[in-house]
C-alpha atoms as a PDB file:
ATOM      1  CA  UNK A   1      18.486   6.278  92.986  1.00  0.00           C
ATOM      2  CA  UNK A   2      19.195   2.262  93.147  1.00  0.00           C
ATOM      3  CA  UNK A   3      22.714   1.699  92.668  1.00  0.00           C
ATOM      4  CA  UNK A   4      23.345  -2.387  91.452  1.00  0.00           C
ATOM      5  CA  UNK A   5      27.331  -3.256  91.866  1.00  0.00           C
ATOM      6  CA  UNK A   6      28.509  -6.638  90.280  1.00  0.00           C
ATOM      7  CA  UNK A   7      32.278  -8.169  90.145  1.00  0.00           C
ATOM      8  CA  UNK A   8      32.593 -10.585  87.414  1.00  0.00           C
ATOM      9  CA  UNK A   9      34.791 -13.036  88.175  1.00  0.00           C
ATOM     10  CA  UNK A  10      36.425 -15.829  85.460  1.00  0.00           C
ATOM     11  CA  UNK A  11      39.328 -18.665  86.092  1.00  0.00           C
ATOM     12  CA  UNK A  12      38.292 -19.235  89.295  1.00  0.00           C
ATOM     13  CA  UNK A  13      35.673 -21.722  90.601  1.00  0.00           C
ATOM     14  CA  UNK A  14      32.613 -20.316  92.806  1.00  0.00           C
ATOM     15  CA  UNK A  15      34.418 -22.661  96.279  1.00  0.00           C
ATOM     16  CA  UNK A  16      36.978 -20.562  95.539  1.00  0.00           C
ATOM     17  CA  UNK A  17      35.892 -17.326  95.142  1.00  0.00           C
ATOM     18  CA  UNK A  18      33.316 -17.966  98.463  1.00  0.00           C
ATOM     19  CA  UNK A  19      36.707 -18.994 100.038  1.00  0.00           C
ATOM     20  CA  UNK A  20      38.633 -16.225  99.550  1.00  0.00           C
ATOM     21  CA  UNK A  21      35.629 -13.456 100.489  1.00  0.00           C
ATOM     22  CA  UNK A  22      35.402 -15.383 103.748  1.00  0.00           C
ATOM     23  CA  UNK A  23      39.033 -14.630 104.338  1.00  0.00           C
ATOM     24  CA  UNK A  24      38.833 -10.971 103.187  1.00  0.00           C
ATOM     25  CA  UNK A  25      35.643 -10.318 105.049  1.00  0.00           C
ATOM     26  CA  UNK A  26      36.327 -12.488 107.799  1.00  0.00           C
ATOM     27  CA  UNK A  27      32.833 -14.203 107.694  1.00  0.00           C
ATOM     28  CA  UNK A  28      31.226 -17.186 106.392  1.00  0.00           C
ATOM     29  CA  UNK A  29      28.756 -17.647 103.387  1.00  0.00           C
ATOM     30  CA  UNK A  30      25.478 -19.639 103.567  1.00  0.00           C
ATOM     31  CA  UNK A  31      25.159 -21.624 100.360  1.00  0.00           C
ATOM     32  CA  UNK A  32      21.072 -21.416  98.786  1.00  0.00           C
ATOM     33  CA  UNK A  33      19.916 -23.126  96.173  1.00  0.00           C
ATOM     34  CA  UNK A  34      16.643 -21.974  94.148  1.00  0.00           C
ATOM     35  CA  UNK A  35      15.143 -22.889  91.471  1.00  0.00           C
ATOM     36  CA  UNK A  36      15.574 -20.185  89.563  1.00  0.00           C
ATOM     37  CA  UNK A  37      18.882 -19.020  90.824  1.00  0.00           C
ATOM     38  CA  UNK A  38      20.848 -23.015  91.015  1.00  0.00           C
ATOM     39  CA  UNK A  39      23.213 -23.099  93.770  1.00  0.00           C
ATOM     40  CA  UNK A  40      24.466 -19.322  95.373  1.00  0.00           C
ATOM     41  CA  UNK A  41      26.376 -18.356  98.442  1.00  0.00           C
ATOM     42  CA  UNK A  42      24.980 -15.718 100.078  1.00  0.00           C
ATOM     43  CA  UNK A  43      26.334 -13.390 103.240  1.00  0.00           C
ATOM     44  CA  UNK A  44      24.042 -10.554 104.930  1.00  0.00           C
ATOM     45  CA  UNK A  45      26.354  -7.926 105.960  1.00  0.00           C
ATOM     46  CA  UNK A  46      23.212  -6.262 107.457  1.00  0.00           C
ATOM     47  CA  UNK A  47      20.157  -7.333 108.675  1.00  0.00           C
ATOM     48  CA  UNK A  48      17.165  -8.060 106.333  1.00  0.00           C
ATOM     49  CA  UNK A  49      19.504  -7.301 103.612  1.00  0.00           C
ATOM     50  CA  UNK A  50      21.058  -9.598 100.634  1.00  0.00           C
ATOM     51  CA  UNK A  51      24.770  -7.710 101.028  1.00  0.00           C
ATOM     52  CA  UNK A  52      27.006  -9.993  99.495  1.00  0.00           C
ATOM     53  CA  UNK A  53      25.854 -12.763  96.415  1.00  0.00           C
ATOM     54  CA  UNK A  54      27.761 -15.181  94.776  1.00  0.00           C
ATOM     55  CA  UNK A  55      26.005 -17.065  92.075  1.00  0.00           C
ATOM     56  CA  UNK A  56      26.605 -17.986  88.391  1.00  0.00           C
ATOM     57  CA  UNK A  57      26.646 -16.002  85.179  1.00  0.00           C
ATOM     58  CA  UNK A  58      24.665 -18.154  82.981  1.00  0.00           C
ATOM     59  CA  UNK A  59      20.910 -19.012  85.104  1.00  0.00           C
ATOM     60  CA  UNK A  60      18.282 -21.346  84.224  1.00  0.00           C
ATOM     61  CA  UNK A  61      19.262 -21.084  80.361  1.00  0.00           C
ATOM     62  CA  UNK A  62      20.182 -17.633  80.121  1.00  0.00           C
ATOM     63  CA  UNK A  63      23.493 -15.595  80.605  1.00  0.00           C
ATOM     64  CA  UNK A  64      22.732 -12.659  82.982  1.00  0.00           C
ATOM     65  CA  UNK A  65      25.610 -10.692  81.626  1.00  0.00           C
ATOM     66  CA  UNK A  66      25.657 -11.427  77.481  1.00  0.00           C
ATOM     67  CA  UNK A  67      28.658  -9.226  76.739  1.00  0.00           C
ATOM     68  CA  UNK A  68      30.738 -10.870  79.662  1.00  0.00           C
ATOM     69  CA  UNK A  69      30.199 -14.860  78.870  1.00  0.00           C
ATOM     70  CA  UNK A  70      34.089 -15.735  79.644  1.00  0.00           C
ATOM     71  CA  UNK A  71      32.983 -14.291  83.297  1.00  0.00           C
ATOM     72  CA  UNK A  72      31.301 -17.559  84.700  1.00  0.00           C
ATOM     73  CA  UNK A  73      30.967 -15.992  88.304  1.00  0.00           C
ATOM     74  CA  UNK A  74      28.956 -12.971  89.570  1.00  0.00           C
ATOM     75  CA  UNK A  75      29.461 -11.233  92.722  1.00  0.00           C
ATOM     76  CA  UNK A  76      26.873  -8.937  93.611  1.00  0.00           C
ATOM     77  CA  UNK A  77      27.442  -6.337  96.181  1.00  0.00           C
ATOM     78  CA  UNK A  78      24.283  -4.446  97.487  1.00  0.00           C
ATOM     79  CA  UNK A  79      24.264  -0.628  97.555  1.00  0.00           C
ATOM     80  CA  UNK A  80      25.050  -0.561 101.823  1.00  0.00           C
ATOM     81  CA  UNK A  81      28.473  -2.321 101.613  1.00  0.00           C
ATOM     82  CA  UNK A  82      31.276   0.326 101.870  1.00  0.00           C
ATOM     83  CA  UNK A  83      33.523   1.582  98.997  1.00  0.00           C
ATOM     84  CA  UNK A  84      35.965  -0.137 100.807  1.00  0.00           C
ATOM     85  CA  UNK A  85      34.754  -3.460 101.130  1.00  0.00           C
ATOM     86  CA  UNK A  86      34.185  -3.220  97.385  1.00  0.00           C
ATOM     87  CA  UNK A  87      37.793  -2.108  97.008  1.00  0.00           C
ATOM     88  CA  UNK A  88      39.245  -5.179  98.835  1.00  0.00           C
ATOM     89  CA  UNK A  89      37.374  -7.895  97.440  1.00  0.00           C
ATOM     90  CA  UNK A  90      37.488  -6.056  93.608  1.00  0.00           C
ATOM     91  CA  UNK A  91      41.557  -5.622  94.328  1.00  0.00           C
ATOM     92  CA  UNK A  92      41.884  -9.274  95.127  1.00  0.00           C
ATOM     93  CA  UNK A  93      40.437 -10.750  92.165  1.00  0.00           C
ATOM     94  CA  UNK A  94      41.611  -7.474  89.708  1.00  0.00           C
ATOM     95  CA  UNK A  95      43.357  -9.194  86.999  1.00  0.00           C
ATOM     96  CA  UNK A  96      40.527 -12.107  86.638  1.00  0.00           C
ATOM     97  CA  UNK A  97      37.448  -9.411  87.022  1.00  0.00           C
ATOM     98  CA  UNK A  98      35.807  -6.728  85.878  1.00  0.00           C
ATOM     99  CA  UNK A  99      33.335  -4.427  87.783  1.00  0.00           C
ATOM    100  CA  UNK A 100      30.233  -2.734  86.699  1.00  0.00           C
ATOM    101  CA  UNK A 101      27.867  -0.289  88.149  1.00  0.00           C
ATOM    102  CA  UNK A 102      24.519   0.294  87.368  1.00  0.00           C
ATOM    103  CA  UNK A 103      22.758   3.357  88.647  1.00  0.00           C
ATOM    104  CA  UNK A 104      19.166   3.503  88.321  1.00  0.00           C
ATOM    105  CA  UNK A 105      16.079   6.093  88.690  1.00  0.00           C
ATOM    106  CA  UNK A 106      13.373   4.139  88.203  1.00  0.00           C
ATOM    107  CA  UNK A 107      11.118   5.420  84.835  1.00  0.00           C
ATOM    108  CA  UNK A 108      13.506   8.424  84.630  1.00  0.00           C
ATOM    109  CA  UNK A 109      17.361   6.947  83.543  1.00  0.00           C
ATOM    110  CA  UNK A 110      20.164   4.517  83.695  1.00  0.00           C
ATOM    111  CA  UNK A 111      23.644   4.770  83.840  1.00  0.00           C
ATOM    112  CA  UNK A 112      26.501   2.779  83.453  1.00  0.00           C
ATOM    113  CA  UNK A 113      29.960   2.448  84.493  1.00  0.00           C
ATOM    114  CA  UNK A 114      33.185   0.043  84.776  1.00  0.00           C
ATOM    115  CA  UNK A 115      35.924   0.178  86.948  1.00  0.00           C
ATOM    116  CA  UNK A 116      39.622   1.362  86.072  1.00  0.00           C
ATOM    117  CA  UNK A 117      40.791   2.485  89.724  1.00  0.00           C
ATOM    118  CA  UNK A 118      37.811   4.852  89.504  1.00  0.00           C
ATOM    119  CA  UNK A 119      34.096   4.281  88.100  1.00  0.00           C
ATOM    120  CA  UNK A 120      33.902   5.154  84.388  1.00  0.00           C
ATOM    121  CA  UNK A 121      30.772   6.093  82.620  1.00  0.00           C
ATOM    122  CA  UNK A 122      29.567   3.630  79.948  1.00  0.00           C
ATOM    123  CA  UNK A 123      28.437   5.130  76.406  1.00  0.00           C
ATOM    124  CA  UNK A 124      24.980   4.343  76.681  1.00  0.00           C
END
């Protein structure tokens, strides 16, 4: 199973947000810029792995989360950060955020859930 987390983030600029995870995590953030992606900050918590992402909710025309346009930031957290690295940086921006969780088994289902001091599955 693939498991996708994702902290949307609004009222807060992306400088800011890559500022304050490099305070809570104690690291710095490389900033990347693609064509497809724009401008991200990116911070490999592991080797050969994209850990931690920063980049912006609407890309190259498009918003990547419809439902959640007032969130103009996305932080994506790969599936080998701790629960509790997910915890501090989620309880830092908490009233400026939600969190989603998207499980996945690929051809077989998809779930669903928000956070609310616990994950919470989605109606699908």
């Amino acid at each position: 199973m693939l498991r996708y987390t994702y902290i949307l983030v609004k009222g807060f600029s992306m400088d800011k947000i890559v500022d304050e995870l490099e305070n809570i995590l104690q690291t710095k953030f490389e900033v990347h810029e693609s064509e497809y992606w724009g401008m991200y900050f990116e911070k490999k918590m592991y080797k050969d792995a994209n850990n931690i992402r920063v980049l912006t909710n609407y890309i190259d025309g498009e918003w990547q989360y419809k439902e959640y346009k007032e969130y103009s930031i996305v932080i994506e957290i790969n599936k080998a950060i701790s629960d509790n690295i997910f915890i501090d940086i989620y309880s830092y921006f908490r009233d400026n955020a939600i969190a989603l969780l998207y499980e996945v088994e690929p051809k077989i289902r998809e779930r669903h859930y928000y956070y609310k001091n616990e994950w919470v599955l989605e109606n699908n």
